[in-house]
PDB file of N, CA and C in Angstrom:
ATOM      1  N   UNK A   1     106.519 104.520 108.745  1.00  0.00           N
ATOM      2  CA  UNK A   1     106.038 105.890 108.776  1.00  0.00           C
ATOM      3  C   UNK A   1     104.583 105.908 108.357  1.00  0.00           C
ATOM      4  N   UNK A   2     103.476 106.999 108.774  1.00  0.00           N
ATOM      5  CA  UNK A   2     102.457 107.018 108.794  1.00  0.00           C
ATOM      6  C   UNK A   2     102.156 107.953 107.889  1.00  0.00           C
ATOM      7  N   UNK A   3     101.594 107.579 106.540  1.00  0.00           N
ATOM      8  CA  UNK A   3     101.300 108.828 105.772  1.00  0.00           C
ATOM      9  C   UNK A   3     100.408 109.675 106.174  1.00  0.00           C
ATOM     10  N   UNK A   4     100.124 110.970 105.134  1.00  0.00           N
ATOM     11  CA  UNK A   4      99.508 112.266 105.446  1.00  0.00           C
ATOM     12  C   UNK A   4      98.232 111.440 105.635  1.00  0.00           C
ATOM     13  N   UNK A   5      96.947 112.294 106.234  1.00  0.00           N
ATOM     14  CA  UNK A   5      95.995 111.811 105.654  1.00  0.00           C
ATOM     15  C   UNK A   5      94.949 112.705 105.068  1.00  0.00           C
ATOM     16  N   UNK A   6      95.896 113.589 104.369  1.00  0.00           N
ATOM     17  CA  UNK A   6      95.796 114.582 103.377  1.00  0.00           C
ATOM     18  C   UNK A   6      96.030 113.955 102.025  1.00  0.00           C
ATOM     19  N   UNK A   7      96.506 112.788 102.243  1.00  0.00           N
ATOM     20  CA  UNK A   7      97.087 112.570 100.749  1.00  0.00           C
ATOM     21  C   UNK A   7      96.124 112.821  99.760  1.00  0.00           C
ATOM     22  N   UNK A   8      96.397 112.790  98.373  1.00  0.00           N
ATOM     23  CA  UNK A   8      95.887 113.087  97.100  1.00  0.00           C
ATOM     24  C   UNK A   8      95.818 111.636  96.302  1.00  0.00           C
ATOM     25  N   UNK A   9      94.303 111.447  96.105  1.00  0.00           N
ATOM     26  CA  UNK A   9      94.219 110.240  95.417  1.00  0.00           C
ATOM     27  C   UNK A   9      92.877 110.593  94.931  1.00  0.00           C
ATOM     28  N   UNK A  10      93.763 111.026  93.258  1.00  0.00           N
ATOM     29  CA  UNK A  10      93.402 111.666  92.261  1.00  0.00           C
ATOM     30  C   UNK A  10      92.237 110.638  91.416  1.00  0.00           C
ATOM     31  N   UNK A  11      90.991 111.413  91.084  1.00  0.00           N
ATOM     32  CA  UNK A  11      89.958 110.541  90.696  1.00  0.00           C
ATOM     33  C   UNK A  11      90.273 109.656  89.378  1.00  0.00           C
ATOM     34  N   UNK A  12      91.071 110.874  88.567  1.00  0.00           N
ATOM     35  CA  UNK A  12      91.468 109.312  87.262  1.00  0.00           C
ATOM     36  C   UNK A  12      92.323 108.764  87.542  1.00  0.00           C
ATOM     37  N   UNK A  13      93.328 108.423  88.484  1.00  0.00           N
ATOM     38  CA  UNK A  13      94.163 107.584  88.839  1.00  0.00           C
ATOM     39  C   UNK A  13      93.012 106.309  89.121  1.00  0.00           C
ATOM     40  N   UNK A  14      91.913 106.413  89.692  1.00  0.00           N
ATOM     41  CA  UNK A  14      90.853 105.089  89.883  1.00  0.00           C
ATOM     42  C   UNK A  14      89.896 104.795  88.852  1.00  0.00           C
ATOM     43  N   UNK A  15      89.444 106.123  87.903  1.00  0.00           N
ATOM     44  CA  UNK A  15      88.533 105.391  87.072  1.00  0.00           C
ATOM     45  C   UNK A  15      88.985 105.607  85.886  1.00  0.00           C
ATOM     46  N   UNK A  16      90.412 106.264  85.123  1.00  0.00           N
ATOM     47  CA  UNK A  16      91.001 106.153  84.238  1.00  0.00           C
ATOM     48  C   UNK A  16      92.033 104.739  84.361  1.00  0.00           C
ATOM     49  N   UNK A  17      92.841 104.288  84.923  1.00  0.00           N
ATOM     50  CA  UNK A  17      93.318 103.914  84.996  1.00  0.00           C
ATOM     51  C   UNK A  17      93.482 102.326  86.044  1.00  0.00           C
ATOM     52  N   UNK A  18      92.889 102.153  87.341  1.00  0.00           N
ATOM     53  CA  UNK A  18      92.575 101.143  88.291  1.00  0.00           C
ATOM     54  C   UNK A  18      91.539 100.148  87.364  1.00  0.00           C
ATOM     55  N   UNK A  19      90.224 100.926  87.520  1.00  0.00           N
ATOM     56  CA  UNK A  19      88.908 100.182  87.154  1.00  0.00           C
ATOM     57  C   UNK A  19      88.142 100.234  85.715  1.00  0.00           C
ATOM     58  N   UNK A  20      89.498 101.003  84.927  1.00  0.00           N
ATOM     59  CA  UNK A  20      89.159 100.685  83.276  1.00  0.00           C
ATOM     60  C   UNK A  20      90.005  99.407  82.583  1.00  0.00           C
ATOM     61  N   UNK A  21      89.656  99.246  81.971  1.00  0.00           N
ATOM     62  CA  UNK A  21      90.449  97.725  81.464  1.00  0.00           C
ATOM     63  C   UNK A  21      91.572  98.098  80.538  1.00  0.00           C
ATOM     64  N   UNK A  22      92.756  97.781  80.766  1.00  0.00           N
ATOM     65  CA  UNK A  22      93.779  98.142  80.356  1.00  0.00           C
ATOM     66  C   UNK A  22      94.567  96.955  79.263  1.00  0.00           C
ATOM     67  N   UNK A  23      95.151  97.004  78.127  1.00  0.00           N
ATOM     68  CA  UNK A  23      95.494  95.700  77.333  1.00  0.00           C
ATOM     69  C   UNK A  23      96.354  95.499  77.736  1.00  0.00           C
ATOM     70  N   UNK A  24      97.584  96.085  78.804  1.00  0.00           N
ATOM     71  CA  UNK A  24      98.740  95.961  79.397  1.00  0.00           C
ATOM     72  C   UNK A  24      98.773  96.353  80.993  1.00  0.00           C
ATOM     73  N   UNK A  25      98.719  95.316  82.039  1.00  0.00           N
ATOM     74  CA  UNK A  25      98.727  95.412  82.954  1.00  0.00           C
ATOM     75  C   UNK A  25      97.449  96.028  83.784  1.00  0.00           C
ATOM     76  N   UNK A  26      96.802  95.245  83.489  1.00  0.00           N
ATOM     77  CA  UNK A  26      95.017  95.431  83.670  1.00  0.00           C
ATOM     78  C   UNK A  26      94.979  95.574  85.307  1.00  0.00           C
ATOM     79  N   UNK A  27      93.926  96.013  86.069  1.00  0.00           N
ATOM     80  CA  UNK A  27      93.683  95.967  87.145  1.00  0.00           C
ATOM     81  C   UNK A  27      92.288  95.581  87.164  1.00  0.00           C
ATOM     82  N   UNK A  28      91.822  96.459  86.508  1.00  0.00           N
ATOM     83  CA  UNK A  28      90.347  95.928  86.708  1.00  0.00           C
ATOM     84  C   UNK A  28      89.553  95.195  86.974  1.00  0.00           C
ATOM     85  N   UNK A  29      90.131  93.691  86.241  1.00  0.00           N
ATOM     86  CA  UNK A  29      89.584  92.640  86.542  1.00  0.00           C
ATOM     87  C   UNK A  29      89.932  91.816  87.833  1.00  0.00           C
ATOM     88  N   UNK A  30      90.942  92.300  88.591  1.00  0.00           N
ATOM     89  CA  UNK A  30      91.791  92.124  90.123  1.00  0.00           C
ATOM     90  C   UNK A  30      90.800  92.986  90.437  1.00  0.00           C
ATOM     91  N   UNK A  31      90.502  93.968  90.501  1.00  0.00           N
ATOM     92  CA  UNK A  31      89.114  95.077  91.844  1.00  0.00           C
ATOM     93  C   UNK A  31      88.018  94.432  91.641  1.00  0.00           C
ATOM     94  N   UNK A  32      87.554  93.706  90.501  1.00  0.00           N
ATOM     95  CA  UNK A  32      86.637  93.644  89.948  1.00  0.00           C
ATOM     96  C   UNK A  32      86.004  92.301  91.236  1.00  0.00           C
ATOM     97  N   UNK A  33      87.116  91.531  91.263  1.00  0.00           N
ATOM     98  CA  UNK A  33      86.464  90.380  91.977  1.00  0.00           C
ATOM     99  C   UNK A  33      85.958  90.999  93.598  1.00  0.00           C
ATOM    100  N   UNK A  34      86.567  92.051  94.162  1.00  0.00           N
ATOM    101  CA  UNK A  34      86.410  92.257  95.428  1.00  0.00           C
ATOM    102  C   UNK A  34      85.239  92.996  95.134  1.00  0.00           C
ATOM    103  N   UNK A  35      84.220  93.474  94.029  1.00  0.00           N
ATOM    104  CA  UNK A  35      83.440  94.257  94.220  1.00  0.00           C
ATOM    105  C   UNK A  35      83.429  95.606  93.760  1.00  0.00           C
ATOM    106  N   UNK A  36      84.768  95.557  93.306  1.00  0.00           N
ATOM    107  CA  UNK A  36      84.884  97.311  92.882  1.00  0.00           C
ATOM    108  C   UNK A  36      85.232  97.499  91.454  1.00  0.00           C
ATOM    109  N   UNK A  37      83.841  98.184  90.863  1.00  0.00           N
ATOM    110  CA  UNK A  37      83.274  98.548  89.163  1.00  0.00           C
ATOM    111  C   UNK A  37      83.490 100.193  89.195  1.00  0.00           C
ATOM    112  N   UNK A  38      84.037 100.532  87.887  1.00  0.00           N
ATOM    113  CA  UNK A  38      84.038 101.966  87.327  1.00  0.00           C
ATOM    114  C   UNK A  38      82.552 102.537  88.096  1.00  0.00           C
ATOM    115  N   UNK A  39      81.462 101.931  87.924  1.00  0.00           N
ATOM    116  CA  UNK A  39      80.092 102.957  88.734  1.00  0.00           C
ATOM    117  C   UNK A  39      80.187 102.986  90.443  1.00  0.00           C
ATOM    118  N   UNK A  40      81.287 102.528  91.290  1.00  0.00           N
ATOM    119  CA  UNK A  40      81.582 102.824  92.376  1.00  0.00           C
ATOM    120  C   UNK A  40      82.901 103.354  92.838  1.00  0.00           C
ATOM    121  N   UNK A  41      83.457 103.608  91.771  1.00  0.00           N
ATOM    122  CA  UNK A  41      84.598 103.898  92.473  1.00  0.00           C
ATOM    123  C   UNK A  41      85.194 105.055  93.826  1.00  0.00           C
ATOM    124  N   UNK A  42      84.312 105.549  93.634  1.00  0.00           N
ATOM    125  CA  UNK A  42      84.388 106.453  95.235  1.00  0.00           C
ATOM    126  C   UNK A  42      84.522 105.529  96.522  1.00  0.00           C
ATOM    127  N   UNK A  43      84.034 104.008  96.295  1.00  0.00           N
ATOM    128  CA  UNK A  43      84.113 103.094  97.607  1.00  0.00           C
ATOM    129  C   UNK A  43      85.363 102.730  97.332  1.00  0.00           C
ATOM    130  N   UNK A  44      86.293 103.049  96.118  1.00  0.00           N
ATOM    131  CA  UNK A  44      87.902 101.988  96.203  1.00  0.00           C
ATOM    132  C   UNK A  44      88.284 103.267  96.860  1.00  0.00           C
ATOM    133  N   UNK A  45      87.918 104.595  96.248  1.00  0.00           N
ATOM    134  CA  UNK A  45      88.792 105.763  97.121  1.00  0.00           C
ATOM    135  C   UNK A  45      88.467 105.781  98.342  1.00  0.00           C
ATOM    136  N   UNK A  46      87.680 105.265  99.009  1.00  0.00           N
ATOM    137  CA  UNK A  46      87.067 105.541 100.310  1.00  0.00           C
ATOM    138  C   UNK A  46      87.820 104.512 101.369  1.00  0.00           C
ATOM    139  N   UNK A  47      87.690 103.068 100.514  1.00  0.00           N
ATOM    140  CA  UNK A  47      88.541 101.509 101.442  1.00  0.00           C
ATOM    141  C   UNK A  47      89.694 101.925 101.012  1.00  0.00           C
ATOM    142  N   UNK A  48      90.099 102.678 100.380  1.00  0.00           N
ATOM    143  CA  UNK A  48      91.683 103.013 100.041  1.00  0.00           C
ATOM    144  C   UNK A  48      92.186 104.192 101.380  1.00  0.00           C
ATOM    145  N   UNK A  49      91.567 104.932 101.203  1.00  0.00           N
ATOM    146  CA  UNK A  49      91.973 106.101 102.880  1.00  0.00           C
ATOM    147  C   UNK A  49      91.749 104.973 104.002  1.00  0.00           C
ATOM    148  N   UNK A  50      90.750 104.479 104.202  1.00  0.00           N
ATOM    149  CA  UNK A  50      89.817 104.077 105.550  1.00  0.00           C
ATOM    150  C   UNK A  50      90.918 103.037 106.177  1.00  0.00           C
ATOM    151  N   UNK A  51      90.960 101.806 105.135  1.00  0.00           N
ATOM    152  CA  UNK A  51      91.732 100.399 105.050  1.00  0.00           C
ATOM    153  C   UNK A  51      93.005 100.696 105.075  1.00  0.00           C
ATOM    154  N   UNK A  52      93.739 101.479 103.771  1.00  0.00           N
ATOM    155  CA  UNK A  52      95.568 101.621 103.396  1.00  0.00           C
ATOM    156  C   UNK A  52      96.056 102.360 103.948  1.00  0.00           C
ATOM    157  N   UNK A  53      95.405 103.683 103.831  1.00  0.00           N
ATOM    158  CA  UNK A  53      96.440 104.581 104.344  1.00  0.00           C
ATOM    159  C   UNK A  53      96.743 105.175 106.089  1.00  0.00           C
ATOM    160  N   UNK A  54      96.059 104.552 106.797  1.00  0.00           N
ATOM    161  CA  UNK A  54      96.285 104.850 108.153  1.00  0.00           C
ATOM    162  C   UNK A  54      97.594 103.476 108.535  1.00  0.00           C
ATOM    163  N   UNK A  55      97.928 102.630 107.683  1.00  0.00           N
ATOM    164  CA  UNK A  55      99.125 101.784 108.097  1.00  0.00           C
ATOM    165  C   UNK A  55     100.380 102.369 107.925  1.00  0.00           C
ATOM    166  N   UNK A  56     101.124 101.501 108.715  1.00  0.00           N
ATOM    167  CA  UNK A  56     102.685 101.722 108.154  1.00  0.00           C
ATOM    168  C   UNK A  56     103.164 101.580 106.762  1.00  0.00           C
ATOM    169  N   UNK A  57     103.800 102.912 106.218  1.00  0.00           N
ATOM    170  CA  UNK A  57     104.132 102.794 105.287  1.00  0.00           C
ATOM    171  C   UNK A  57     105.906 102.965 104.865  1.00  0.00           C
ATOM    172  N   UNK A  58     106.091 101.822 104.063  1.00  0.00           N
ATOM    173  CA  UNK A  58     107.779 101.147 104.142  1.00  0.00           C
ATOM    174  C   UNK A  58     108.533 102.348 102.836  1.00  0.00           C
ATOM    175  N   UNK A  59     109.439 102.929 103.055  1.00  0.00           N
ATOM    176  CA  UNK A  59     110.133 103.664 102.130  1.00  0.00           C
ATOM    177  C   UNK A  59     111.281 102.716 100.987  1.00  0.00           C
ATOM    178  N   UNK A  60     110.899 102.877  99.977  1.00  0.00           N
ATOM    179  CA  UNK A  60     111.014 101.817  99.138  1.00  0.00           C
ATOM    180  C   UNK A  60     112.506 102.474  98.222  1.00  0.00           C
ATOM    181  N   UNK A  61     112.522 103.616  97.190  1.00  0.00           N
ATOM    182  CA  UNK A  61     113.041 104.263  97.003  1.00  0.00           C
ATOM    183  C   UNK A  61     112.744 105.899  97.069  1.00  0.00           C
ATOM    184  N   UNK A  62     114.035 106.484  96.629  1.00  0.00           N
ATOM    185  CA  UNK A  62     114.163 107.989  96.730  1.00  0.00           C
ATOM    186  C   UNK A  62     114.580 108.337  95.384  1.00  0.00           C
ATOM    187  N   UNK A  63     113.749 109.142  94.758  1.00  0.00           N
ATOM    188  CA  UNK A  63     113.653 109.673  92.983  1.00  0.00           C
ATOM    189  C   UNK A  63     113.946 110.619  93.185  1.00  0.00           C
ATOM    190  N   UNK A  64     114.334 111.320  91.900  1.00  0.00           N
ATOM    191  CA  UNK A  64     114.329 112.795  91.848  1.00  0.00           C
ATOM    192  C   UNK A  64     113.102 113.840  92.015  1.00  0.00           C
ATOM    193  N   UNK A  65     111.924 112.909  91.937  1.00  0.00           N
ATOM    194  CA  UNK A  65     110.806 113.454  92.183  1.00  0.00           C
ATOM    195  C   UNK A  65     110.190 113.812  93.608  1.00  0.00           C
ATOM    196  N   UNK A  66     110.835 112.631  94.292  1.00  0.00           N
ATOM    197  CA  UNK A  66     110.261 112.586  95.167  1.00  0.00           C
ATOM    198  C   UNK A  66     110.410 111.002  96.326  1.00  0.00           C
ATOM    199  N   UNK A  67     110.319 110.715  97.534  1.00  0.00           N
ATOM    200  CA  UNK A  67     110.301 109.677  98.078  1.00  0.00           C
ATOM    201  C   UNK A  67     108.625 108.559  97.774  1.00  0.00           C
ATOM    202  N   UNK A  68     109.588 107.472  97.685  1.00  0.00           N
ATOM    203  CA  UNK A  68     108.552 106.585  97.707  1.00  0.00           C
ATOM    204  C   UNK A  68     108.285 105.590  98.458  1.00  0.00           C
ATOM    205  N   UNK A  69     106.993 105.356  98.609  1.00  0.00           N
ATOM    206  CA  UNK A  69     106.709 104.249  99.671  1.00  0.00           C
ATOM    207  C   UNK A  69     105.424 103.249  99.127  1.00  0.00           C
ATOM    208  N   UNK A  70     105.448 101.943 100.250  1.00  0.00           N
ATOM    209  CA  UNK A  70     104.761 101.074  99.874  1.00  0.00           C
ATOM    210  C   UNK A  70     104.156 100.676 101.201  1.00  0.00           C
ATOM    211  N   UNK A  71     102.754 100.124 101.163  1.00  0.00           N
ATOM    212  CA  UNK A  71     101.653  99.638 102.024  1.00  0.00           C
ATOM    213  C   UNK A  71     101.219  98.521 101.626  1.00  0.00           C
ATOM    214  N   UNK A  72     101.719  97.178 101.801  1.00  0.00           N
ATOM    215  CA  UNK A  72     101.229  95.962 101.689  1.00  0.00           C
ATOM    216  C   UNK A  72     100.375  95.680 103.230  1.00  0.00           C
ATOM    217  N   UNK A  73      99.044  94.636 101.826  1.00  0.00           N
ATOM    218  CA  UNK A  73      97.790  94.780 103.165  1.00  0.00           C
ATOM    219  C   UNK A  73      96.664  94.340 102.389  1.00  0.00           C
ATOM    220  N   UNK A  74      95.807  93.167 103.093  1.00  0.00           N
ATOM    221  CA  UNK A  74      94.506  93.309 102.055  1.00  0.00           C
ATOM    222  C   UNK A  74      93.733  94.384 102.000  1.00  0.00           C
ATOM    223  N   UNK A  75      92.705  94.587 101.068  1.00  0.00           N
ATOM    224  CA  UNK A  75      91.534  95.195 101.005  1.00  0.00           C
ATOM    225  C   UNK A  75      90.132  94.523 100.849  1.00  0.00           C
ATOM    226  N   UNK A  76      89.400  95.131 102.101  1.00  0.00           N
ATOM    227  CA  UNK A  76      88.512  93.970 101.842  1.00  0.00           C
ATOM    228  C   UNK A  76      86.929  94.774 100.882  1.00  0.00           C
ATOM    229  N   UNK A  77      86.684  94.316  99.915  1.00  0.00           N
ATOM    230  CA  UNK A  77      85.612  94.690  98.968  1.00  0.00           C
ATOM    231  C   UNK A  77      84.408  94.629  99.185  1.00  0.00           C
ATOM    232  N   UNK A  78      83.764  95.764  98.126  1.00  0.00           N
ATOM    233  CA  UNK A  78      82.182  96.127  99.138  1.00  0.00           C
ATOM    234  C   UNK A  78      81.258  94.356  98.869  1.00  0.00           C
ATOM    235  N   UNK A  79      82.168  93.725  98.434  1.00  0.00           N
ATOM    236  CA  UNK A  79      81.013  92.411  98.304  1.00  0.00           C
ATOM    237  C   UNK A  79      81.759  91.080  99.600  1.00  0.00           C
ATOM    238  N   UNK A  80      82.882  91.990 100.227  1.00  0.00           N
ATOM    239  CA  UNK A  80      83.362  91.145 101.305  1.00  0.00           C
ATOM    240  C   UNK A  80      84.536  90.274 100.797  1.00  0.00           C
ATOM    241  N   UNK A  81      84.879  90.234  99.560  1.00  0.00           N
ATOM    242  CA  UNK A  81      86.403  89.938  99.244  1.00  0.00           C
ATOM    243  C   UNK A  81      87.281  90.754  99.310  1.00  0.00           C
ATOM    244  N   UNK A  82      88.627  89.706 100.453  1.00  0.00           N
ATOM    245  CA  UNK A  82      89.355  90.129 100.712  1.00  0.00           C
ATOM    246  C   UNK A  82      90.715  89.893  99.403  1.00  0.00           C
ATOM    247  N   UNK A  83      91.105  91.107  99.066  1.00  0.00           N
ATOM    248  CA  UNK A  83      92.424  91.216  98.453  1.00  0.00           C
ATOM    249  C   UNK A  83      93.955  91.302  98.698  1.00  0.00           C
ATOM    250  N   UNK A  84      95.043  91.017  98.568  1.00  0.00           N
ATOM    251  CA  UNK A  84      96.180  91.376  98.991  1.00  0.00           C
ATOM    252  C   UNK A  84      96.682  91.776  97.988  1.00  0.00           C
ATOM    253  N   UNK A  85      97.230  93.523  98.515  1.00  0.00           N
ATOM    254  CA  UNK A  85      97.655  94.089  97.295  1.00  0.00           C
ATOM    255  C   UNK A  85      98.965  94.835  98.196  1.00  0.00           C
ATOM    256  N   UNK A  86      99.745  95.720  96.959  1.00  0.00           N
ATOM    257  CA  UNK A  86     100.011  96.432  97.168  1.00  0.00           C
ATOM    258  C   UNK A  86     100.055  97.891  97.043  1.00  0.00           C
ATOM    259  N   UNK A  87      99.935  98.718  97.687  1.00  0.00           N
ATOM    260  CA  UNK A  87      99.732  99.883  96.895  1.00  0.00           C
ATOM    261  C   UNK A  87     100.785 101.070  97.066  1.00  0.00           C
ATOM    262  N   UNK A  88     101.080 101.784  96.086  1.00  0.00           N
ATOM    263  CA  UNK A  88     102.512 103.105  96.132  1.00  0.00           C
ATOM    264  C   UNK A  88     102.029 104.178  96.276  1.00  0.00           C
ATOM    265  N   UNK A  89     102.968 104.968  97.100  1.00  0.00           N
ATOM    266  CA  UNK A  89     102.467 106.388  97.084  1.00  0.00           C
ATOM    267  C   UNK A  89     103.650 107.184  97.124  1.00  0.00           C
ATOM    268  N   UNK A  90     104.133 108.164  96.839  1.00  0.00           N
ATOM    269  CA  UNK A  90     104.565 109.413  96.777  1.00  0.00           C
ATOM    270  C   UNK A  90     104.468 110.531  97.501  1.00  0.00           C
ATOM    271  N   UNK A  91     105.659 111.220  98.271  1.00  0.00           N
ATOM    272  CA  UNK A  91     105.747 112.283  98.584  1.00  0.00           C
ATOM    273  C   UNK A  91     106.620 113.096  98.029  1.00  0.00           C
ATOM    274  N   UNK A  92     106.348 114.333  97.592  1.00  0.00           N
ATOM    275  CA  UNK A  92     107.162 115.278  96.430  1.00  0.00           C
ATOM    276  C   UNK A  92     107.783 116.065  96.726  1.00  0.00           C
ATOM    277  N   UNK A  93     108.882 116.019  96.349  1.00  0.00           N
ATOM    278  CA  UNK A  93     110.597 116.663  96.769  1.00  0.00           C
ATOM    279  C   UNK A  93     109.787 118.101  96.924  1.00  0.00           C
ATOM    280  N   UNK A  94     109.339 118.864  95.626  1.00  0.00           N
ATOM    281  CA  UNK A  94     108.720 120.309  95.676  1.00  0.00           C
ATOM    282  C   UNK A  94     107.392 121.000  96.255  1.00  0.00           C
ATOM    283  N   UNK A  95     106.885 119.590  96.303  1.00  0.00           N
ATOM    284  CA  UNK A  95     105.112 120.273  96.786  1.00  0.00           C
ATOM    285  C   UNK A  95     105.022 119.571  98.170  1.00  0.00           C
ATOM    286  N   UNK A  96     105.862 118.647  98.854  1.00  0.00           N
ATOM    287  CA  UNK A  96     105.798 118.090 100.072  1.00  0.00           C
ATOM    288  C   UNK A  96     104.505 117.150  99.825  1.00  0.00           C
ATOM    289  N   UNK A  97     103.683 116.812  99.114  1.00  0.00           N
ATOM    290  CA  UNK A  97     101.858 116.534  99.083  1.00  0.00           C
ATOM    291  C   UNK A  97     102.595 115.197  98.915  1.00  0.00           C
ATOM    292  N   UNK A  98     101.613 114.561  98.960  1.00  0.00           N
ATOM    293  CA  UNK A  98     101.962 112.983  99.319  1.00  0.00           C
ATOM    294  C   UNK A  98     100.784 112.457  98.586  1.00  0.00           C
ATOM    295  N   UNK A  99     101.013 112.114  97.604  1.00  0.00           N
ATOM    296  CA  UNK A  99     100.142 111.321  96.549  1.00  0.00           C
ATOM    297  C   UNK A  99     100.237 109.493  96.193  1.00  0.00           C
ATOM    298  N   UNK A 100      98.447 109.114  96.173  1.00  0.00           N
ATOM    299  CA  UNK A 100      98.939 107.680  95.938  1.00  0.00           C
ATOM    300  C   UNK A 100      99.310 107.186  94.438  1.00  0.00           C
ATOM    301  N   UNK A 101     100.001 106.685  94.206  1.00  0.00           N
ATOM    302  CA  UNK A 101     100.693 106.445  92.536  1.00  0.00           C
ATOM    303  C   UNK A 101     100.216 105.755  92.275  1.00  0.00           C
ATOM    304  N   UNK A 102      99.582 103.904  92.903  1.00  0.00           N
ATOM    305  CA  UNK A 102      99.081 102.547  92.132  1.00  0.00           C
ATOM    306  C   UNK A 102      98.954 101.563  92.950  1.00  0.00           C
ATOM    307  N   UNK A 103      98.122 100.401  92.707  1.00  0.00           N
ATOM    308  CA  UNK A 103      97.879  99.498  93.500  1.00  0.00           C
ATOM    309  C   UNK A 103      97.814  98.154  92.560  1.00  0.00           C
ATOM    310  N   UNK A 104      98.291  97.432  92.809  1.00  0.00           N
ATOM    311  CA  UNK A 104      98.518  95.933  92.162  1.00  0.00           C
ATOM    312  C   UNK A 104      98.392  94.791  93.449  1.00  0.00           C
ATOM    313  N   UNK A 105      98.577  93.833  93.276  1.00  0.00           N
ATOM    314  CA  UNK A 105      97.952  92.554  93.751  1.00  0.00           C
ATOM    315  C   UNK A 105      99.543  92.053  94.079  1.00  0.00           C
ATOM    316  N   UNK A 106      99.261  91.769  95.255  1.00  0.00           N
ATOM    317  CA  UNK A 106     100.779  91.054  95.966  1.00  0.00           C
ATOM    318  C   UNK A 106     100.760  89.774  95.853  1.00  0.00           C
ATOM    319  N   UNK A 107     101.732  89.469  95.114  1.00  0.00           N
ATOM    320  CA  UNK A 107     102.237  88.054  94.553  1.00  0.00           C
ATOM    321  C   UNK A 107     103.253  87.294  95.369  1.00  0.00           C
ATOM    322  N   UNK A 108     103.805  88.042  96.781  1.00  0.00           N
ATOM    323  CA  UNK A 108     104.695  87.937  97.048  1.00  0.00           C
ATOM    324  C   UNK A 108     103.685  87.038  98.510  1.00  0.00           C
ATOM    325  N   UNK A 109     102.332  87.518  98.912  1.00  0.00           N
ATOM    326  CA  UNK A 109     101.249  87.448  99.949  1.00  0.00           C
ATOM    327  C   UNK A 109     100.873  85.647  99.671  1.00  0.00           C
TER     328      UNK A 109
END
């Protein structure tokens, strides 16, 4: 299935949380190598619509919140590294809006 491309991919979801350094389950330093720093992050939101979200996206589970899905796929970074990640998104039982939840590094790739 082809998500919205309305979705909602909320600015501190990338610079609270993606591209700040975290003591538990860090990302940062995973974006970090492809090029993507807290002072750009509008280019992860940007290769994140442009790159992720026009693919097929696999329905993973169904919450009370809402359905979920997953988009495995590299991303390739503004310095030309390519990543393989994965990333989650959400569509909501009550608001229908289709939001992206997180992106981590595919271990499985």
């Amino acid at each position: 299935m082809k998500l919205s491309d309305q979705t909602i991919i909320a600015p501190e979801k990338i610079t609270q949380y993606l591209l700040k350094w975290q003591p538990d389950n860090d990302k940062s330093k995973f974006l970090n190598h492809a090029g993507y720093i807290i002072e750009n992050w509008q280019q992860l939101v940007h290769d994140i619509r442009s790159q992720v979200l026009p693919l097929e996206a696999k329905l993973v589970r169904k919450t009370h919140y809402g359905d979920m899905y997953e988009i495995r796929t590299s991303l390739v970074g503004p310095n030309g590294v390519s990543l393989k990640i994965v990333t989650v998104w959400m569509i909501e039982c009550k608001s229908k809006q289709t939001k992206f939840i997180t992106l981590f590094p595919d271990r499985e790739a």
